[in-house]
PDB file of N, CA and C in Angstrom:
ATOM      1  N   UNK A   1      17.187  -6.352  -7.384  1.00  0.00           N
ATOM      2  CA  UNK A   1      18.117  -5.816  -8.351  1.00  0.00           C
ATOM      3  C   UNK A   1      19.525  -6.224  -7.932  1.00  0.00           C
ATOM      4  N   UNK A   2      20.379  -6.692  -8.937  1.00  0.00           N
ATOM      5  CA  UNK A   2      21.254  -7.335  -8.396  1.00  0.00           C
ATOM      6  C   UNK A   2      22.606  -5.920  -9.174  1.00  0.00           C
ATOM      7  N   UNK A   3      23.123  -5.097  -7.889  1.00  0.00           N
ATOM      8  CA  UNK A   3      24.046  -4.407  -8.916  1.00  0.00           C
ATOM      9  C   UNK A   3      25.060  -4.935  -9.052  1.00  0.00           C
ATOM     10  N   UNK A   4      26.009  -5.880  -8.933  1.00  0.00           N
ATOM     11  CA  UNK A   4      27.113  -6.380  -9.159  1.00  0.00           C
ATOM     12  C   UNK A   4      26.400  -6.688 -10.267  1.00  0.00           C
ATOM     13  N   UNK A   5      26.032  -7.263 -10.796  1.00  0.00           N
ATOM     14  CA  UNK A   5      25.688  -7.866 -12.415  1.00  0.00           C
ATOM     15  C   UNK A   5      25.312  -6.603 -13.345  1.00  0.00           C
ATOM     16  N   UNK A   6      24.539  -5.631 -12.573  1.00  0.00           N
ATOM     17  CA  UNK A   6      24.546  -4.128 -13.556  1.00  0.00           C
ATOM     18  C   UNK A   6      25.930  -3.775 -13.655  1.00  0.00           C
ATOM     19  N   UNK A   7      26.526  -3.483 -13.150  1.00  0.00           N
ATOM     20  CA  UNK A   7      28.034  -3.086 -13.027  1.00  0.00           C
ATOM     21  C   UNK A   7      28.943  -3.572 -13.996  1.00  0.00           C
ATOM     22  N   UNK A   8      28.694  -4.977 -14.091  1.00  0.00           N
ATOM     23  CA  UNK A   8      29.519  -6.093 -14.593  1.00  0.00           C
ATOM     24  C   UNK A   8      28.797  -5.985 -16.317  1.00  0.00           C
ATOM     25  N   UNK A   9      27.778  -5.959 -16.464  1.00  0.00           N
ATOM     26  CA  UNK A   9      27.252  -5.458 -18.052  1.00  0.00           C
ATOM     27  C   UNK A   9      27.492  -3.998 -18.360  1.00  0.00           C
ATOM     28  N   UNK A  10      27.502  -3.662 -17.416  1.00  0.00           N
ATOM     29  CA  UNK A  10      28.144  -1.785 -17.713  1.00  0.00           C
ATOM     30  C   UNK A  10      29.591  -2.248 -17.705  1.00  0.00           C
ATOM     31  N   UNK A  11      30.342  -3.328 -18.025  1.00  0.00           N
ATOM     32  CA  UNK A  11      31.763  -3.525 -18.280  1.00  0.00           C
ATOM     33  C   UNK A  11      32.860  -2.891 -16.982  1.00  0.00           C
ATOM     34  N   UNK A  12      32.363  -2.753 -15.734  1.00  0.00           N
ATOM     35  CA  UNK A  12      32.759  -2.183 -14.542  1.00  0.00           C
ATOM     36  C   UNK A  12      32.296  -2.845 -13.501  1.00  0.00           C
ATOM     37  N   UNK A  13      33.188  -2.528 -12.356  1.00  0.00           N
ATOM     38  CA  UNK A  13      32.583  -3.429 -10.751  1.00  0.00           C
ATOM     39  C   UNK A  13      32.343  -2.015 -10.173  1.00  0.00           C
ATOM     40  N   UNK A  14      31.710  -2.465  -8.714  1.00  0.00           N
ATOM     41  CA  UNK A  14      31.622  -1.543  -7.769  1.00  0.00           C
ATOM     42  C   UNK A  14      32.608  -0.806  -7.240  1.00  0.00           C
ATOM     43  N   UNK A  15      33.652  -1.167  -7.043  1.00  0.00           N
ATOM     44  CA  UNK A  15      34.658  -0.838  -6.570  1.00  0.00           C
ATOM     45  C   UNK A  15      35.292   0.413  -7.343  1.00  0.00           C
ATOM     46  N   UNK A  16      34.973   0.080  -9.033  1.00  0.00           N
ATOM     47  CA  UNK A  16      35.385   1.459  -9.744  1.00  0.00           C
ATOM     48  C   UNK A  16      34.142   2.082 -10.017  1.00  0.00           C
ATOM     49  N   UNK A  17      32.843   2.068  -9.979  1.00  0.00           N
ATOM     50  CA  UNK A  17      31.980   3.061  -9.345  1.00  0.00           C
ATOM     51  C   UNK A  17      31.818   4.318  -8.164  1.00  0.00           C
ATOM     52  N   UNK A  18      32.178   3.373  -7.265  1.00  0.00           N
ATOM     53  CA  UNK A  18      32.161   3.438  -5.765  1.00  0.00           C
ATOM     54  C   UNK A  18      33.635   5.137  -6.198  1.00  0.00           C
ATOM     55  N   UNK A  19      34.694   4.801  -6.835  1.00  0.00           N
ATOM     56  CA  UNK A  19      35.818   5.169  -6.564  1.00  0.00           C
ATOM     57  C   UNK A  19      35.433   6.625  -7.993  1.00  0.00           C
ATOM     58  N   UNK A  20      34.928   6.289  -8.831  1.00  0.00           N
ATOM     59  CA  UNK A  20      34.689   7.371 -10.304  1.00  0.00           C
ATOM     60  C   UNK A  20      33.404   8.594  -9.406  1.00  0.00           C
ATOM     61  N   UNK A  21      32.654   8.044  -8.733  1.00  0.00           N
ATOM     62  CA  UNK A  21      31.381   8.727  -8.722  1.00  0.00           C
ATOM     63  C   UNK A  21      31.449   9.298  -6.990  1.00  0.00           C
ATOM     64  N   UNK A  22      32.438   8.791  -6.705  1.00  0.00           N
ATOM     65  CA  UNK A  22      32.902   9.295  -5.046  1.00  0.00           C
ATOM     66  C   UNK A  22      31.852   8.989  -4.177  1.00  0.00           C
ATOM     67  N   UNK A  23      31.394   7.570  -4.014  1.00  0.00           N
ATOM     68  CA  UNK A  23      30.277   7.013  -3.176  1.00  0.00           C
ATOM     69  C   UNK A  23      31.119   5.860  -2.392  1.00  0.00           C
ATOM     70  N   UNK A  24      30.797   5.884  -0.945  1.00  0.00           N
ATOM     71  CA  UNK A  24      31.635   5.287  -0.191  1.00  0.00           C
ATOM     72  C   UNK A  24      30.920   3.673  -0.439  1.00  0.00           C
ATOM     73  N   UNK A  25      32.490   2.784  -1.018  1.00  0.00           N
ATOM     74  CA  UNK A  25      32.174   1.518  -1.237  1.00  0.00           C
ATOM     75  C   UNK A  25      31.293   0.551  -0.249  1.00  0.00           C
ATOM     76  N   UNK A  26      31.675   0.794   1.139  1.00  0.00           N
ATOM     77  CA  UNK A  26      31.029   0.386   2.032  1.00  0.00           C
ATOM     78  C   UNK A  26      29.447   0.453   1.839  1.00  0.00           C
ATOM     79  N   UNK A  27      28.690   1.830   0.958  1.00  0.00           N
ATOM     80  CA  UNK A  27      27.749   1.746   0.810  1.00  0.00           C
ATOM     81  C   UNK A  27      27.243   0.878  -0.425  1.00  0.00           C
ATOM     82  N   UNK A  28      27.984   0.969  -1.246  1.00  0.00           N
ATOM     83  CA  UNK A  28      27.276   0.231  -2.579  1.00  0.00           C
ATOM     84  C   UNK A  28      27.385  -1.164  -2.163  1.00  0.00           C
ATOM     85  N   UNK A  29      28.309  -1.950  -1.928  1.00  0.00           N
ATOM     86  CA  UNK A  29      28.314  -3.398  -1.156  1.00  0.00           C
ATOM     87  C   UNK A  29      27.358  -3.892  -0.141  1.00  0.00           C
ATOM     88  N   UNK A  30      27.046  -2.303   0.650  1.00  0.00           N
ATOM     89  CA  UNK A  30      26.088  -2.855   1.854  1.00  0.00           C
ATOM     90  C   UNK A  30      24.580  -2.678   0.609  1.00  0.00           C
ATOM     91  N   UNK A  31      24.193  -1.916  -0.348  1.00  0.00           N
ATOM     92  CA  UNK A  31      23.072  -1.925  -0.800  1.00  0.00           C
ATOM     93  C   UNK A  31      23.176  -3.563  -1.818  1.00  0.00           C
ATOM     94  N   UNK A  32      24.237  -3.791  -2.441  1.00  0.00           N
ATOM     95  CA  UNK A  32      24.525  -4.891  -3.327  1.00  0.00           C
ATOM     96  C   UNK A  32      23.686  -6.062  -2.296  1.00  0.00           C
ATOM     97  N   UNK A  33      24.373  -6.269  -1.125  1.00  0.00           N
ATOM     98  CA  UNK A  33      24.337  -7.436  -0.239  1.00  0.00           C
ATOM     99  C   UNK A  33      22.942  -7.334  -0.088  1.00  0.00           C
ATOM    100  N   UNK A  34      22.047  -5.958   0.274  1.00  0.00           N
ATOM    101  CA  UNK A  34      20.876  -6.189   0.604  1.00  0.00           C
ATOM    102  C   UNK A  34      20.570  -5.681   2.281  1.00  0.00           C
ATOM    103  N   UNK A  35      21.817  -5.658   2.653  1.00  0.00           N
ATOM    104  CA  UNK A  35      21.900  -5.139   4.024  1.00  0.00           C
ATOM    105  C   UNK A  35      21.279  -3.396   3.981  1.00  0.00           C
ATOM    106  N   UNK A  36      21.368  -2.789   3.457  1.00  0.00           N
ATOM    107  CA  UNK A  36      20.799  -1.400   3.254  1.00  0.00           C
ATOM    108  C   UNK A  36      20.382  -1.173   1.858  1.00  0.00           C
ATOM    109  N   UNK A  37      18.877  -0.661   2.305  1.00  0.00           N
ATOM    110  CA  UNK A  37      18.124  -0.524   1.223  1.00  0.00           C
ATOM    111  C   UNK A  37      17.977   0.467   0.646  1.00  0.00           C
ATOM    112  N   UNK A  38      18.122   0.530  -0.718  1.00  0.00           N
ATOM    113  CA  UNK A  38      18.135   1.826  -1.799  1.00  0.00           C
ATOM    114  C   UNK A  38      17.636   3.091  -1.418  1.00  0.00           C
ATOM    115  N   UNK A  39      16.459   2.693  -0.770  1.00  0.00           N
ATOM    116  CA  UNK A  39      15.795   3.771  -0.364  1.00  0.00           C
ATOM    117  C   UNK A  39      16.266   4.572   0.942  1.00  0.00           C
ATOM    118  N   UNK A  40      17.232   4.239   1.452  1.00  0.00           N
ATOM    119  CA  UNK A  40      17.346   4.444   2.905  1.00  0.00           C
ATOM    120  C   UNK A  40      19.006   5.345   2.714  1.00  0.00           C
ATOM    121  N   UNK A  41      19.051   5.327   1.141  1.00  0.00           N
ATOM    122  CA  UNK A  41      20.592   6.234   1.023  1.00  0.00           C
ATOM    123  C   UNK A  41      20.085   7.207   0.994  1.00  0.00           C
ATOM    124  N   UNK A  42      20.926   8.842   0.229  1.00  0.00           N
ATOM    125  CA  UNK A  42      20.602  10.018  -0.218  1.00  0.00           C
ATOM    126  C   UNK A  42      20.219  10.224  -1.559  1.00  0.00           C
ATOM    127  N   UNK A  43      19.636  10.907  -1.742  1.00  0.00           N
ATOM    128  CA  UNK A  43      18.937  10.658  -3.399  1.00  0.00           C
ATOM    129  C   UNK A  43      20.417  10.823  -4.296  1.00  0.00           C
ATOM    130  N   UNK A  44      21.180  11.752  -4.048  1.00  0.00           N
ATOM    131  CA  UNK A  44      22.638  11.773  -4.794  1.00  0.00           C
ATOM    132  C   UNK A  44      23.497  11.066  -4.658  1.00  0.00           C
ATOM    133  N   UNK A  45      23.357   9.663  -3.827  1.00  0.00           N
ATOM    134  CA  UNK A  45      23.962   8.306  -4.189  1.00  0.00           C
ATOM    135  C   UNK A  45      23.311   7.728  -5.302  1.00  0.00           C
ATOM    136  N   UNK A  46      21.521   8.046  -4.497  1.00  0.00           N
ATOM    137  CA  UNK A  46      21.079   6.942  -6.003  1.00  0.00           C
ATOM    138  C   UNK A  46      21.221   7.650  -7.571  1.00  0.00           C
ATOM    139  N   UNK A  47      21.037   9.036  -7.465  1.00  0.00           N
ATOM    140  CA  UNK A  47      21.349   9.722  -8.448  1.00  0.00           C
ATOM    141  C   UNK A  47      23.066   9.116  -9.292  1.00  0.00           C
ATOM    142  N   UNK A  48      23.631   9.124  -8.631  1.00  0.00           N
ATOM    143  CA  UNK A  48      25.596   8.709  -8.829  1.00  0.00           C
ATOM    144  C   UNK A  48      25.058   7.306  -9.580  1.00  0.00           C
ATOM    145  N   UNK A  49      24.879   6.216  -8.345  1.00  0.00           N
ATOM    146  CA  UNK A  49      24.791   5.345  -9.134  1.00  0.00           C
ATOM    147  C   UNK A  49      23.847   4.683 -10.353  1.00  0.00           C
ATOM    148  N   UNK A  50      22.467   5.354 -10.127  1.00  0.00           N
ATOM    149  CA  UNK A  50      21.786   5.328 -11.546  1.00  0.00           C
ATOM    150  C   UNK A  50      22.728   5.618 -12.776  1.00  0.00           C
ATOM    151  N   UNK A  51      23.275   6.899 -12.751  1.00  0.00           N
ATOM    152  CA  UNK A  51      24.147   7.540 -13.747  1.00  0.00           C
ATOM    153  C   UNK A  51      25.559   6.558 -14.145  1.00  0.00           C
ATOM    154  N   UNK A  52      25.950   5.957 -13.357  1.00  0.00           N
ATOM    155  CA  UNK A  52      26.991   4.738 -13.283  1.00  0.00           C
ATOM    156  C   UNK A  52      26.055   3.785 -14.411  1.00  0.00           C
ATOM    157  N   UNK A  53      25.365   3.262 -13.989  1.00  0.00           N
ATOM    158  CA  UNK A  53      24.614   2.456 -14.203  1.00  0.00           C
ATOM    159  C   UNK A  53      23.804   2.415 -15.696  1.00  0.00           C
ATOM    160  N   UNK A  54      23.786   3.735 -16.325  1.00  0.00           N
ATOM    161  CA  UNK A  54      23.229   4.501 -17.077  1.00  0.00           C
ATOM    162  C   UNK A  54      21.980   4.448 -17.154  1.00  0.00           C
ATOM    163  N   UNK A  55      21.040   4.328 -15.958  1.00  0.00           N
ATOM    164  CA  UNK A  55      19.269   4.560 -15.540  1.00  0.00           C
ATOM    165  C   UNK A  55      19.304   5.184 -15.355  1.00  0.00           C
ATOM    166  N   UNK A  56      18.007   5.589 -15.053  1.00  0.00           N
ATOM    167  CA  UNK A  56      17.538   6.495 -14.376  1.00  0.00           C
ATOM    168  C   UNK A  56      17.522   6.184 -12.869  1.00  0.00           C
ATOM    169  N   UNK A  57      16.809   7.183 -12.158  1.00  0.00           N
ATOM    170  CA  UNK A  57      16.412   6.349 -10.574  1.00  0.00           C
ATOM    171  C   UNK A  57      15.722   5.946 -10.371  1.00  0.00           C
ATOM    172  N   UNK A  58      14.334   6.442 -10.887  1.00  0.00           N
ATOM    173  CA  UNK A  58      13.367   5.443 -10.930  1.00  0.00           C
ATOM    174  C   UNK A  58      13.154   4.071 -11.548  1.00  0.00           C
ATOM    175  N   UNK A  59      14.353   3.749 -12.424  1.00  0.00           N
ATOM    176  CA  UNK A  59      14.517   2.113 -13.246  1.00  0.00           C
ATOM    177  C   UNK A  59      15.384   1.872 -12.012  1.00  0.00           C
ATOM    178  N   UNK A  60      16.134   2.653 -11.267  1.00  0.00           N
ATOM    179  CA  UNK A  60      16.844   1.874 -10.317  1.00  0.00           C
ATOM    180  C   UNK A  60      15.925   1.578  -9.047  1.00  0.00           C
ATOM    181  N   UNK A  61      15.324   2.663  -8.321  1.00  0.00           N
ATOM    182  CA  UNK A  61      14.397   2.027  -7.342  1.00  0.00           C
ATOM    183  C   UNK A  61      13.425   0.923  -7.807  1.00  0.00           C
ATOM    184  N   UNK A  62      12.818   0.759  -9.241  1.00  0.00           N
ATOM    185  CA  UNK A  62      11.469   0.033  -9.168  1.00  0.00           C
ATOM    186  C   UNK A  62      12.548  -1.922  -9.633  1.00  0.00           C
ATOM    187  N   UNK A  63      13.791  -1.444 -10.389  1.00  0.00           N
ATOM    188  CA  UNK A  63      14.655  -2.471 -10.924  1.00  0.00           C
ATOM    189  C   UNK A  63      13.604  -3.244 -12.168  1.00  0.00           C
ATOM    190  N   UNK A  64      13.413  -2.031 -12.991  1.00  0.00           N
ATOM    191  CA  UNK A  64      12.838  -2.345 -14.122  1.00  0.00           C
ATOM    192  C   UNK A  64      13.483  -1.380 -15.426  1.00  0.00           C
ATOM    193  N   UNK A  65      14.222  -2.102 -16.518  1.00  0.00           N
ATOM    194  CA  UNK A  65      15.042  -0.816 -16.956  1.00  0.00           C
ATOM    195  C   UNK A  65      14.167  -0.686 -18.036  1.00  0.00           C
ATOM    196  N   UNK A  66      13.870   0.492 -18.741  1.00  0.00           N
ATOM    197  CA  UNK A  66      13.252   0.638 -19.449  1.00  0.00           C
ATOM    198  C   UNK A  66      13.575   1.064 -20.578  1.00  0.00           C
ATOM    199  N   UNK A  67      13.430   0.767 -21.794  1.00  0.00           N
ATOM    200  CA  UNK A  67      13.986   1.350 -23.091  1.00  0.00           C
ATOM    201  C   UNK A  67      13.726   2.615 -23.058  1.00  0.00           C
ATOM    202  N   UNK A  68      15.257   3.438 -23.407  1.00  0.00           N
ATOM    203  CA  UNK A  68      15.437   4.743 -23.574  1.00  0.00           C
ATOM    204  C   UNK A  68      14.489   5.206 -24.670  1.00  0.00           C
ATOM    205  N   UNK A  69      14.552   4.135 -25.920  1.00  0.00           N
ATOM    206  CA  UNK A  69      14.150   4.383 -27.611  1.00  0.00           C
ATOM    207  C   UNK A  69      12.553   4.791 -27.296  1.00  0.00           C
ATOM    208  N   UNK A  70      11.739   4.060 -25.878  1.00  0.00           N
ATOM    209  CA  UNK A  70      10.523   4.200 -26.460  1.00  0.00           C
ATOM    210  C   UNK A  70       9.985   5.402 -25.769  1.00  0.00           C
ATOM    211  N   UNK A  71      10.793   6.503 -24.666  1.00  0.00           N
ATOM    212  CA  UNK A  71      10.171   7.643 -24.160  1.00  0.00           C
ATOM    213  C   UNK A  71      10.431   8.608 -25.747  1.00  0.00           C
ATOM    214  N   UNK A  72       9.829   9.609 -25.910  1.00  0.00           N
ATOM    215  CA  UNK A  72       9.878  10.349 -26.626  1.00  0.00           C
ATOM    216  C   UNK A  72      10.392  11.669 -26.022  1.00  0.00           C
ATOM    217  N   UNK A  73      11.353  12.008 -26.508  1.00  0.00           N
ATOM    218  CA  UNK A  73      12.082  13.466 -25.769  1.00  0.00           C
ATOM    219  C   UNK A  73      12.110  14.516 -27.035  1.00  0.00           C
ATOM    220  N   UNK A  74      12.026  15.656 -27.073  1.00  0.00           N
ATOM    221  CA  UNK A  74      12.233  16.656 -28.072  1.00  0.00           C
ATOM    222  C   UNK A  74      13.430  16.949 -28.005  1.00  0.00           C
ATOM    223  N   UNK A  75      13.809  18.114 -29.211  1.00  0.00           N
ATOM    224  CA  UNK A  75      15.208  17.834 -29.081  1.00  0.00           C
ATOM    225  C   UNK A  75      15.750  18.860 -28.017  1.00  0.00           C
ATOM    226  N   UNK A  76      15.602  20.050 -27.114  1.00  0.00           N
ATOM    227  CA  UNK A  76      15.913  20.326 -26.016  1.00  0.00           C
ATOM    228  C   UNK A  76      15.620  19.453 -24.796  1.00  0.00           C
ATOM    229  N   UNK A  77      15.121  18.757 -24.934  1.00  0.00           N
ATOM    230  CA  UNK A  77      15.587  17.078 -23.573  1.00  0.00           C
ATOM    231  C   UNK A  77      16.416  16.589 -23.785  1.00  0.00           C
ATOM    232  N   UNK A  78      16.831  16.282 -25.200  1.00  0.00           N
ATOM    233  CA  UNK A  78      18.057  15.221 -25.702  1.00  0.00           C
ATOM    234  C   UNK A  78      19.033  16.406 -25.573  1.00  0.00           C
ATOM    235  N   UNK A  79      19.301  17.666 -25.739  1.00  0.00           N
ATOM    236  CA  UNK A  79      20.541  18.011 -25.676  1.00  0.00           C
ATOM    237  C   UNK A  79      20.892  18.404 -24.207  1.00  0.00           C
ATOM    238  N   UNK A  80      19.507  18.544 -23.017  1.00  0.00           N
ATOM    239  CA  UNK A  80      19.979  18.514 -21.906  1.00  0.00           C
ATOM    240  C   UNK A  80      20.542  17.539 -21.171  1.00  0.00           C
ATOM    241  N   UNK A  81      19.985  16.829 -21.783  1.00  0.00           N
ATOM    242  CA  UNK A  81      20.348  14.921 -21.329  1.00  0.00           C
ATOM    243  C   UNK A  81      21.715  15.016 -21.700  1.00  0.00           C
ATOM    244  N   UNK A  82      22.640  15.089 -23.112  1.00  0.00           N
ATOM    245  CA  UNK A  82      23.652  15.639 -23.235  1.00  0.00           C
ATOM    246  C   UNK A  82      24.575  16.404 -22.732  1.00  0.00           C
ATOM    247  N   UNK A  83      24.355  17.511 -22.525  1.00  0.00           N
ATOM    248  CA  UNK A  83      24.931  18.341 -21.360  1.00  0.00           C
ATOM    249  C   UNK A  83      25.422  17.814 -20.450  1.00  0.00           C
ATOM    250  N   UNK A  84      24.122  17.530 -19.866  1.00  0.00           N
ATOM    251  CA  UNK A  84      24.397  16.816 -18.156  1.00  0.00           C
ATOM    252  C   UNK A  84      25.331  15.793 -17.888  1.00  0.00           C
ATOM    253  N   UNK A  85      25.435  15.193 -19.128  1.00  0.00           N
ATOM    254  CA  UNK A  85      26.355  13.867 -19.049  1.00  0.00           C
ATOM    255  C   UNK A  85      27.358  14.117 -19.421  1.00  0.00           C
ATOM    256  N   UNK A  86      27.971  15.377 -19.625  1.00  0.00           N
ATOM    257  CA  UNK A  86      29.128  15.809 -19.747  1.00  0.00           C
ATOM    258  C   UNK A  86      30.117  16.579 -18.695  1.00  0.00           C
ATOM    259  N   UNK A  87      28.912  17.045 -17.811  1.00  0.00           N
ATOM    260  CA  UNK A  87      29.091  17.654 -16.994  1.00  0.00           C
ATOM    261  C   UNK A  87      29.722  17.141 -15.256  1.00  0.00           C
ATOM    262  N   UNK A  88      30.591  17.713 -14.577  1.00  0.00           N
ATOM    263  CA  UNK A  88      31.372  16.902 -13.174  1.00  0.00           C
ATOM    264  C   UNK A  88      30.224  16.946 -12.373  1.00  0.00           C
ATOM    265  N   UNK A  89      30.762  16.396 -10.897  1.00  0.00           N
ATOM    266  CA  UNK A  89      29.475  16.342 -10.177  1.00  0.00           C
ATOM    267  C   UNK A  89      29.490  17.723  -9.893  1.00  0.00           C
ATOM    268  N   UNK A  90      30.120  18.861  -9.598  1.00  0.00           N
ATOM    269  CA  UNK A  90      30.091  19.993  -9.157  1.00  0.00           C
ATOM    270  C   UNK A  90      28.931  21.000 -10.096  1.00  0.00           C
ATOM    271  N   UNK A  91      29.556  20.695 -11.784  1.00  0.00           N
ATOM    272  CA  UNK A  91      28.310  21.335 -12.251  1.00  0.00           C
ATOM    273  C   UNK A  91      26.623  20.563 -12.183  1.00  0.00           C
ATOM    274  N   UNK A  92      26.824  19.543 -11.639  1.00  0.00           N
ATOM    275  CA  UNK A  92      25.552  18.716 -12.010  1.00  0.00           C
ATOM    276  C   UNK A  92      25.047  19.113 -10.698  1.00  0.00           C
ATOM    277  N   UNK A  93      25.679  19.120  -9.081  1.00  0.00           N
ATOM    278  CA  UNK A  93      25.176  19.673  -8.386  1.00  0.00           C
ATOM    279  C   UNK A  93      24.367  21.391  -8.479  1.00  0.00           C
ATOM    280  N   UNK A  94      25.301  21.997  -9.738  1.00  0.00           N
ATOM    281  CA  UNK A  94      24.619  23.421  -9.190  1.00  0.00           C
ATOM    282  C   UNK A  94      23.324  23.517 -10.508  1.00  0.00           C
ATOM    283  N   UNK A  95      23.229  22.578 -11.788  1.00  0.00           N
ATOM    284  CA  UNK A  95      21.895  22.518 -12.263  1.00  0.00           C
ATOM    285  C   UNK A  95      20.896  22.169 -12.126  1.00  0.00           C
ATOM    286  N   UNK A  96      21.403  20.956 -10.959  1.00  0.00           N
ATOM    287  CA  UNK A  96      20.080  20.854 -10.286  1.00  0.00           C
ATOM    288  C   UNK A  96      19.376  21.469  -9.249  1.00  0.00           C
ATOM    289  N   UNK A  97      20.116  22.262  -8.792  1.00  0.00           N
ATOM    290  CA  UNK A  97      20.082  23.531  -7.641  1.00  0.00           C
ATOM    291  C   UNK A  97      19.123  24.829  -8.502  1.00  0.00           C
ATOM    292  N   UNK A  98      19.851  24.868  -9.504  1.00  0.00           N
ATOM    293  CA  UNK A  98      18.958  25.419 -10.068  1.00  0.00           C
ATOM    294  C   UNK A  98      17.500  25.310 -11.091  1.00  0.00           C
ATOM    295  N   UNK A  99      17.999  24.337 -11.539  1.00  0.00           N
ATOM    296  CA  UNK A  99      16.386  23.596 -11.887  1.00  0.00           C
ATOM    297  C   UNK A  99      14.915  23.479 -10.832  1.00  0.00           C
ATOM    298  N   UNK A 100      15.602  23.120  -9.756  1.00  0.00           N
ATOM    299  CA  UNK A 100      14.826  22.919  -8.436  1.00  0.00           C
ATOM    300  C   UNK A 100      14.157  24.600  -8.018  1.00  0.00           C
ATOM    301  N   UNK A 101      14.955  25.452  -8.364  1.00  0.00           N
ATOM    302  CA  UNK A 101      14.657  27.024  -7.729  1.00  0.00           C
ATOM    303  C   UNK A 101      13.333  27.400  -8.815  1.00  0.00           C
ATOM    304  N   UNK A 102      14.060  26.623  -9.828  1.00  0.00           N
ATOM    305  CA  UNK A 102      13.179  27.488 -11.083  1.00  0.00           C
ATOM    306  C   UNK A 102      11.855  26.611 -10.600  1.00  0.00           C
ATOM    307  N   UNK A 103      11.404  25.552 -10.658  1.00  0.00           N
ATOM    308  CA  UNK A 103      10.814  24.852 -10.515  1.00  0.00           C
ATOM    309  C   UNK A 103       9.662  25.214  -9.303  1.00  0.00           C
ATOM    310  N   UNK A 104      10.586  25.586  -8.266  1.00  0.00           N
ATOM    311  CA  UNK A 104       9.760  26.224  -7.275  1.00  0.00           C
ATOM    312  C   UNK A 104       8.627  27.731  -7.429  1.00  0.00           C
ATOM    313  N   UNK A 105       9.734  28.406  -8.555  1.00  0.00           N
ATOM    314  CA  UNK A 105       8.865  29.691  -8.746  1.00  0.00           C
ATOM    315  C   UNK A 105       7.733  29.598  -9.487  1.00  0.00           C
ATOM    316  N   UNK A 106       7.987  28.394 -10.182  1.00  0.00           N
ATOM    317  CA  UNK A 106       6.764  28.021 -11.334  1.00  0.00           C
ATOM    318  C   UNK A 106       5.607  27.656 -10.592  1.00  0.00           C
ATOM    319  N   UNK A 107       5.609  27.320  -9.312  1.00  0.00           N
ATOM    320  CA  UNK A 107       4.689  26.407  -8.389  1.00  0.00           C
ATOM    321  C   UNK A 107       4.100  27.665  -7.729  1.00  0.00           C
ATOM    322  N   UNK A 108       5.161  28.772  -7.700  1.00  0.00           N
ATOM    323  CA  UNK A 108       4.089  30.045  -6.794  1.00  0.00           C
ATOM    324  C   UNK A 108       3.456  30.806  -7.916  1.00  0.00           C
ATOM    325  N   UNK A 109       3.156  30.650  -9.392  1.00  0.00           N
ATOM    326  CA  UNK A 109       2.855  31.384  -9.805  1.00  0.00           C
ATOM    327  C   UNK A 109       1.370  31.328 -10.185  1.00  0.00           C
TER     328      UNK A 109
END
């Protein structure tokens, strides 16, 4: 996956990624180059830069993007999908904090 060229079709470089999504440039250059591998960041880098990127993470780990048009979402997915993308990293940190809790209770029940 080459992200300088994702970047560059998302009409942006790394450098204003790196600087919008508060991910230290040193890292996106060292993953660009190949020197550190995707997998070896924190999921809320790859999370940042998927969202940069406008993938998901899993189109970013596998580097297969996949048409949005052909998943089928109802319309409470599409307006959470909405939300979220409106939202700073501060609230996006605490919905997924809480998504994750809820998620957990569902698993003890």
């Amino acid at each position: 996956m080459d992200l300088k060229k994702l970047a560059k079709d998302k009409g942006t470089n790394l450098k204003q990624i790196a600087e919008k999504y508060g991910i230290p440039p040193t890292t996106l250059y060292s993953i660009a180059s190949g020197d550190t591998k995707l997998g070896n960041v924190g999921i809320d880098i790859a999370i940042k830069v998927a969202d940069a990127l406008d993938m998901t993470v899993e189109e970013l780990y596998t580097g297969e993007k996949k048409e949005f048009s052909s998943i089928t979402l109802d319309s409470d997915e599409r307006e959470l999908i909405q939300l979220y993308r409106k939202m700073n990293d501060a609230q996006r940190e605490l919905l997924m904090s809480t998504a994750h809790q809820f998620s957990m209770t569902n698993k003890k029940r």
